[in-house]
Protein backbone atom coordinates (compact mmCIF):
# COMPACT_ATOMS: atom_id res chain seq x y z
CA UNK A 1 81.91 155.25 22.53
CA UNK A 2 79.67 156.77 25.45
CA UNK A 3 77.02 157.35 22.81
CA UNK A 4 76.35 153.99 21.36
CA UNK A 5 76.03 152.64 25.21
CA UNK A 6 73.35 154.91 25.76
CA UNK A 7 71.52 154.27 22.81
CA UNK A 8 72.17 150.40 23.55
CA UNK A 9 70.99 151.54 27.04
CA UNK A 10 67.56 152.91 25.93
CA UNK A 11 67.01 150.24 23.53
CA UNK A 12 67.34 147.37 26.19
CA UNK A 13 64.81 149.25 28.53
CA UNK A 14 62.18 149.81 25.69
CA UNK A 15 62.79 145.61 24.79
CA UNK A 16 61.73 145.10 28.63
CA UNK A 17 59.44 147.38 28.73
CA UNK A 18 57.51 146.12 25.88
CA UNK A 19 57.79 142.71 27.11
CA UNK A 20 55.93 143.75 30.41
CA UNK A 21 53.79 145.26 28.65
CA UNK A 22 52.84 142.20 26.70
CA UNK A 23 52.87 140.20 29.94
CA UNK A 24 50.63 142.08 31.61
CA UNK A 25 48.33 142.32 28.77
CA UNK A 26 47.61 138.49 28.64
CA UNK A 27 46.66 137.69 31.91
CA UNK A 28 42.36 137.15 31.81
CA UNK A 29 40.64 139.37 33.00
CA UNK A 30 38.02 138.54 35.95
CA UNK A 31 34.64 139.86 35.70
CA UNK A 32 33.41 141.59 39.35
CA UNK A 33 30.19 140.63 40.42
CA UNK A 34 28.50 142.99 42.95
CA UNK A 35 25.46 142.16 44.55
CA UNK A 36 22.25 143.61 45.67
CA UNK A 37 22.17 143.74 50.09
CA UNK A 38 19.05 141.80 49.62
CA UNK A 39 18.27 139.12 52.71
CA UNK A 40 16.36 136.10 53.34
CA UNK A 41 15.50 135.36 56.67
CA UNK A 42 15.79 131.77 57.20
CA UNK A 43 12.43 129.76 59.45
CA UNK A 44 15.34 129.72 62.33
CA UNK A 45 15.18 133.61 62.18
CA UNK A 46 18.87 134.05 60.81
CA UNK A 47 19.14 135.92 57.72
CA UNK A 48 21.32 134.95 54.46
CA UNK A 49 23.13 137.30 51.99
CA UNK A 50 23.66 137.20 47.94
CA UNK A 51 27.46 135.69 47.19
CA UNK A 52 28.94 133.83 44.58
CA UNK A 53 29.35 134.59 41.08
CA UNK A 54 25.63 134.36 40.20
CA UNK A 55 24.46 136.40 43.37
CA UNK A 56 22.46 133.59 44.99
CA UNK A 57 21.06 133.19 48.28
CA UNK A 58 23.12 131.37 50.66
CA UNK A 59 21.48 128.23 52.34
CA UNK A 60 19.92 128.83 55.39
CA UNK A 61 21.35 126.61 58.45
CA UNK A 62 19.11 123.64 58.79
CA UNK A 63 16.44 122.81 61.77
CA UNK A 64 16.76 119.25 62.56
CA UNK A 65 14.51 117.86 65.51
CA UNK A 66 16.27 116.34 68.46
CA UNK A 67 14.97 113.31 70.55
CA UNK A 68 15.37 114.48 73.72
CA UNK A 69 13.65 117.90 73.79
CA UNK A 70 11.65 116.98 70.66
CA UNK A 71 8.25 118.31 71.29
CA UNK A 72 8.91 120.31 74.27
CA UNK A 73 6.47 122.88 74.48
CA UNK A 74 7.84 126.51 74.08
CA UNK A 75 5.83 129.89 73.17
CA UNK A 76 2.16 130.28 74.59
CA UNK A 77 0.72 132.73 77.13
CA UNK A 78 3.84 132.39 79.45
CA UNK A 79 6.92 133.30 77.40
CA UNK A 80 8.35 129.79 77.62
CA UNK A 81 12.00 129.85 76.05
CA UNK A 82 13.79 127.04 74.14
CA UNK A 83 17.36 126.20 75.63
CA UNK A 84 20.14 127.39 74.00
CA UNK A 85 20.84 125.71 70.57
CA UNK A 86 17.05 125.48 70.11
CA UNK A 87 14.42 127.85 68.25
CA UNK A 88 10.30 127.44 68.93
CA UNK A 89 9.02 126.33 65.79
CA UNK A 90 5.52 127.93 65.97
CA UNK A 91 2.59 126.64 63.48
CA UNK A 92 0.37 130.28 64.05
CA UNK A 93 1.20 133.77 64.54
CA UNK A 94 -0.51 135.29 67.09
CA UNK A 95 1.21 136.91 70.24
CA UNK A 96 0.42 134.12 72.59
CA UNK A 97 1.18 131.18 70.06
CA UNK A 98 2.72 128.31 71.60
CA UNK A 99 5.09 125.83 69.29
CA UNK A 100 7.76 122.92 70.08
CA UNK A 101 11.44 123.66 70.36
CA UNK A 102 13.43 121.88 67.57
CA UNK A 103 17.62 121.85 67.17
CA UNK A 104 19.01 124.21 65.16
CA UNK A 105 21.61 122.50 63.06
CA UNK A 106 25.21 124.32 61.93
């Protein structure tokens, strides 16, 4: 009697594992996408990464102007900073260029 419940034993775990098996077999399979560490560096001087499925660029933040420090003068011979939130949009690049400080949008 011992005999035929091992045999029933072993045939009940080969059923289940079979059926795992199976199981696990079906599921799709996702394709991994790995990117090159290529960067963009955005006009606000940030830099975007490669992402997504088709490894493009993300978009860079956008500069909006804002009316109350629009066209305040930033840059030029004395260093003149931007306040925070801002960036100096300049037109040339030469050391002592001089540009306007624009918003720097999230």
């Amino acid at each position: 009697m011992p005999h035929i419940n091992k045999n029933l034993l072993v045939l009940i775990i080969i059923i289940i594992s079979a059926s795992v098996m199976y199981l696990i077999s079906s599921y799709p399979k996702t394709k991994m996408v790995t990117c090159t560490q290529e960067a963009r560096v955005c006009p606000d001087g940030s830099s975007v990464g490669r992402s997504g499925p088709k490894c493009e660029f993300a978009a860079c933040p956008t500069i909006t102007p804002e009316k109350n420090i629009q066209r305040e003068m930033c840059g030029g011979f004395a260093g003149v900073l931007c306040p925070e939130g801002y960036i100096c949009d300049k037109k040339e690049n030469y050391p002592d260029a001089s540009g306007t400080c624009i918003k720097i949008s999230p």
